[in-house]
N, C-alpha and C. Protein backbone atom coordinates (compact mmCIF):
# COMPACT_ATOMS: atom_id res chain seq x y z
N UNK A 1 19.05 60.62 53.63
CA UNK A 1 18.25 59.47 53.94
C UNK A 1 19.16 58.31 54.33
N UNK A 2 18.67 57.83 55.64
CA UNK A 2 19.77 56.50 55.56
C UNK A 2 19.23 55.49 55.29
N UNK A 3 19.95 54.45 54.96
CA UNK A 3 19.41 53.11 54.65
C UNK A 3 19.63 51.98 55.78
N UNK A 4 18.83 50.88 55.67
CA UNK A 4 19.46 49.84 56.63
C UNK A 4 20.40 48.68 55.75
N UNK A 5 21.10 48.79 56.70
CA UNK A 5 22.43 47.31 56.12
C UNK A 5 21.76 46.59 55.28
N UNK A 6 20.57 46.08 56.13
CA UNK A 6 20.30 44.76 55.28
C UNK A 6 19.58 44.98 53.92
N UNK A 7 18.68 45.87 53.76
CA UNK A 7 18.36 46.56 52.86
C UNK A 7 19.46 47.29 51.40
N UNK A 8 20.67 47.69 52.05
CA UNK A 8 21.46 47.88 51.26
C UNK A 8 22.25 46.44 50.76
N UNK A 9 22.25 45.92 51.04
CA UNK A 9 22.60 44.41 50.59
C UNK A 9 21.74 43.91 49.75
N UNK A 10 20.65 43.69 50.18
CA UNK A 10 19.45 43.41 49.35
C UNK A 10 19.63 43.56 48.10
N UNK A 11 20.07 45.13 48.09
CA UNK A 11 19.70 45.82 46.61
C UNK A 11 21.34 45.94 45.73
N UNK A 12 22.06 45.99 46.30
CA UNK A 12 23.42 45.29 45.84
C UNK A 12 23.36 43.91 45.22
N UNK A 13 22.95 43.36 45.96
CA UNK A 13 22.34 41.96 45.45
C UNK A 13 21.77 41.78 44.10
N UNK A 14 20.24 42.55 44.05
CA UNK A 14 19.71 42.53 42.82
C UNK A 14 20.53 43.32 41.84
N UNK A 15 21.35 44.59 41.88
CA UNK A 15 21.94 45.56 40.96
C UNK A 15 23.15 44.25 40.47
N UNK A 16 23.77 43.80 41.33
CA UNK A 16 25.16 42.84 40.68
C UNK A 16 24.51 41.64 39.81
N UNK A 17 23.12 41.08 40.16
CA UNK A 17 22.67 39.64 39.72
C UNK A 17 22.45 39.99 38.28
N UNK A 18 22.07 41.73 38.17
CA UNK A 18 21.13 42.31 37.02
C UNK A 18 22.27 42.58 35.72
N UNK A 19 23.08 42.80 36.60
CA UNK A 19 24.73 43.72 36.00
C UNK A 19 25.14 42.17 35.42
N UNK A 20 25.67 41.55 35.99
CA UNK A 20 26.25 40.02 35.82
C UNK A 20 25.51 39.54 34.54
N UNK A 21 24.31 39.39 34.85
CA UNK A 21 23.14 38.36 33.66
C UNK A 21 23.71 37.12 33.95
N UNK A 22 23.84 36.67 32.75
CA UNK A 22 24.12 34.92 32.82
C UNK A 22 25.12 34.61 33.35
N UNK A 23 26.20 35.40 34.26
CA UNK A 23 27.44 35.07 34.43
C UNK A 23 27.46 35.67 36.07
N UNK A 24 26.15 35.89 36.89
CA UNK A 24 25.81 36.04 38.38
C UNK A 24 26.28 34.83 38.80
N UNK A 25 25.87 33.97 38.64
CA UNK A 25 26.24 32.85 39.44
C UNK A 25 27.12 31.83 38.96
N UNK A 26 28.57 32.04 38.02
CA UNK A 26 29.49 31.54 37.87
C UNK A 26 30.50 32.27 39.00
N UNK A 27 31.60 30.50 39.22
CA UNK A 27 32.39 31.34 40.66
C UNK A 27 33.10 31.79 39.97
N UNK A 28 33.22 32.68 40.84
CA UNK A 28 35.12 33.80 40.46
C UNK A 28 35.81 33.14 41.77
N UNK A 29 36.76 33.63 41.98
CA UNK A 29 37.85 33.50 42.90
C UNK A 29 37.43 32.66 44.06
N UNK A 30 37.77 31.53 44.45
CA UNK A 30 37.42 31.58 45.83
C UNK A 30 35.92 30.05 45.54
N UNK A 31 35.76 30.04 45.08
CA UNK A 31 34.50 29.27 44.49
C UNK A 31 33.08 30.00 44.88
N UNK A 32 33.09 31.03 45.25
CA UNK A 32 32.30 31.79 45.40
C UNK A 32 31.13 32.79 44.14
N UNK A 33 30.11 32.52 44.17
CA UNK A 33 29.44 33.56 42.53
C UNK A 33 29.92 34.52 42.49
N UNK A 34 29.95 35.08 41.56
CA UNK A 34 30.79 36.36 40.84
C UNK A 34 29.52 37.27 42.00
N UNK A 35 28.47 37.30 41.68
CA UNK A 35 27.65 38.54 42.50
C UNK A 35 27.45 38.35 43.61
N UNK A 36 28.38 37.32 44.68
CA UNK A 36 28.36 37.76 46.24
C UNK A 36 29.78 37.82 46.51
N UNK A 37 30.78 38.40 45.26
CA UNK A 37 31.94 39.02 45.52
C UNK A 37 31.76 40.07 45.78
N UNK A 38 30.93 40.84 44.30
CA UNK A 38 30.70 42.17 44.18
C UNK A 38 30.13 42.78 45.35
N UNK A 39 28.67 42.07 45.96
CA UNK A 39 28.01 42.12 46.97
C UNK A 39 29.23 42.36 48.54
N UNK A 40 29.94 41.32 48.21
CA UNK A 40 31.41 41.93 49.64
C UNK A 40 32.15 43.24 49.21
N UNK A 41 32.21 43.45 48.20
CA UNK A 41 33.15 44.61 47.97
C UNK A 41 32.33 46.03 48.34
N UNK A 42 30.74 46.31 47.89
CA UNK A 42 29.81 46.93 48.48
C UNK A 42 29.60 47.35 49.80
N UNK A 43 29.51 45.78 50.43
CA UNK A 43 29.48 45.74 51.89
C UNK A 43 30.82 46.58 53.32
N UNK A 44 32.15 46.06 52.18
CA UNK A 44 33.10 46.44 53.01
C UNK A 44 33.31 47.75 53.03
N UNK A 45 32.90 48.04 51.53
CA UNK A 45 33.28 49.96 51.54
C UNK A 45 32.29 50.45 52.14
N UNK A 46 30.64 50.06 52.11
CA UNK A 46 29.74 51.14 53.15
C UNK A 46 30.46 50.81 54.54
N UNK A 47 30.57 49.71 54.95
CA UNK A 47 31.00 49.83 56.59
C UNK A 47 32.56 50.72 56.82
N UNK A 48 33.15 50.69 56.02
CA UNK A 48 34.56 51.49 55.62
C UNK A 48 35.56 50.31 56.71
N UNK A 49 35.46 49.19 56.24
CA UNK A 49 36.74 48.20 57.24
C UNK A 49 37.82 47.84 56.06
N UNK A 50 38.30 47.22 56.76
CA UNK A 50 39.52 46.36 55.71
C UNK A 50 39.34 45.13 55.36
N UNK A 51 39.54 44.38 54.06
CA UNK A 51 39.65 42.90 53.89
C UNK A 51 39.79 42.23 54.88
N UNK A 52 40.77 41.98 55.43
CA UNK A 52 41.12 41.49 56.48
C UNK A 52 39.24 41.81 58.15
N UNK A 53 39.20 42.00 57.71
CA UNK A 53 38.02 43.15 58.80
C UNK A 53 36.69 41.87 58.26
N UNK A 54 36.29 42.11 57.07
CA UNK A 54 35.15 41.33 56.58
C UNK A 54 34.81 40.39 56.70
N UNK A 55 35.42 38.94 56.72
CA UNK A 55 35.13 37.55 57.53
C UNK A 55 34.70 37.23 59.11
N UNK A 56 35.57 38.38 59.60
CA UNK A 56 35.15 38.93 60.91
C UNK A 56 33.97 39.19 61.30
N UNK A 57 33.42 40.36 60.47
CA UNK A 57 32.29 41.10 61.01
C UNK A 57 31.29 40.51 60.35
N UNK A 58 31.65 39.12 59.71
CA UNK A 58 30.60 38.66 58.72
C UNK A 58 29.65 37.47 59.65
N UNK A 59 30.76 37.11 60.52
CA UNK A 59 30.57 36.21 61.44
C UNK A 59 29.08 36.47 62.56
N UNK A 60 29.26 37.85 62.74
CA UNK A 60 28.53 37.80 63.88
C UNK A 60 26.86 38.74 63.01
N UNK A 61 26.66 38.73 61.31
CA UNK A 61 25.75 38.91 61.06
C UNK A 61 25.05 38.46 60.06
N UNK A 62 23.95 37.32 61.01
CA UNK A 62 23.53 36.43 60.09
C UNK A 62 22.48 36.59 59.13
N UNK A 63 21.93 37.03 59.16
CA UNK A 63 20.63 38.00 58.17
C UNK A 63 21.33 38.23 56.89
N UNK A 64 22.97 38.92 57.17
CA UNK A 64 23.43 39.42 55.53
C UNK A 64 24.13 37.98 55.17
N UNK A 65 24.62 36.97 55.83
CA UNK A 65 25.03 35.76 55.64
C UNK A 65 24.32 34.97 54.87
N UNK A 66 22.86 34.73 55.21
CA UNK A 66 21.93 34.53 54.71
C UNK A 66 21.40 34.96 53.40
N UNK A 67 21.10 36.29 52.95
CA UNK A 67 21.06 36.74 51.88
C UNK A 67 22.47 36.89 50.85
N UNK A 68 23.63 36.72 51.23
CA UNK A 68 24.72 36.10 50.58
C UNK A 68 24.31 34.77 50.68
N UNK A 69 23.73 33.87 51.04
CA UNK A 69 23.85 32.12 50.73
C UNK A 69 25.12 31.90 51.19
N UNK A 70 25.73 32.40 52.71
CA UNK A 70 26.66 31.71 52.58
C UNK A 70 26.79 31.59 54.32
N UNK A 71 27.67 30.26 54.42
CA UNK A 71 27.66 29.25 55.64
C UNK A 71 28.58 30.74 56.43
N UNK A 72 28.29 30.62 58.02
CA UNK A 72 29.26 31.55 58.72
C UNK A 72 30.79 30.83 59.45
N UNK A 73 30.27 29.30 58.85
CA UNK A 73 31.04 28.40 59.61
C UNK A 73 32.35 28.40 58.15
N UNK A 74 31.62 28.85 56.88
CA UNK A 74 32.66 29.06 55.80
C UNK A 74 32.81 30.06 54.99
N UNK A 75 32.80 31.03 55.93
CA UNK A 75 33.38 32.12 54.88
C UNK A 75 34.09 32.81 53.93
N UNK A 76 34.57 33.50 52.83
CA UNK A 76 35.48 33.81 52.39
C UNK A 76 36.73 33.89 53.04
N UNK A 77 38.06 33.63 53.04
CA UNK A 77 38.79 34.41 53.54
C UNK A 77 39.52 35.46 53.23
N UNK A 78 39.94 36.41 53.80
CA UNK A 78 39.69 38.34 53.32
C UNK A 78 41.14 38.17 52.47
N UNK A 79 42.16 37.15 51.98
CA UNK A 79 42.96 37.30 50.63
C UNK A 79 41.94 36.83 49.23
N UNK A 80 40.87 36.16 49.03
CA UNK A 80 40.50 35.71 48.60
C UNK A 80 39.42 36.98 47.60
N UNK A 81 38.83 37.77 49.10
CA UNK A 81 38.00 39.17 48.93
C UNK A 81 39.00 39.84 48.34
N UNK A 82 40.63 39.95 49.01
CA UNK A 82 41.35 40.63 48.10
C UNK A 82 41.75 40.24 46.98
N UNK A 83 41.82 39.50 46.43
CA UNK A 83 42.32 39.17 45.19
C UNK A 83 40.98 39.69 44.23
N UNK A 84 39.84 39.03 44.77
CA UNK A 84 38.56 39.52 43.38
C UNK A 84 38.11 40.74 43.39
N UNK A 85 38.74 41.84 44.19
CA UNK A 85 38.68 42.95 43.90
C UNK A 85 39.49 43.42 42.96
């Protein structure tokens, strides 16, 4: 069965917010919430890119930008993804 991107985000989303509890939306690394790190680390391994790869391809899709809450004009940058992995 395949899934769609955005759909798999979605639910990454809810599994990390659920996993986290009270500590989803404290930042980790980067000033970013702990569960739209996890949510990038998800993201990068289904697409199979590199850190470096993810700010990139984050750019040109705004739907998952959106459901991360996050600006495309400010994204992580992919040492930042690397380090909170």
């Amino acid at each position: 069965m395949e899934i769609d991107l955005l759909d798999f985000i979605e639910q990454c989303r809810d599994l990390a917010k659920q996993a986290l509890g009270k500590h989803a939306g404290e930042p980790a690394s980067g000033g970013f919430a702990r569960w739209v790190h996890v949510v990038l680390h998800c993201f990068r391994l289904e697409e199979g890119h590199s850190y470096r790869e993810t700010p990139n391809r984050l750019k040109y899709m705004t739907e998952i930008c959106d459901v991360l809450g996050l600006d495309r004009e400010n994204l992580p940058d992919y040492s930042t993804i690397y380090k909170s992995f």
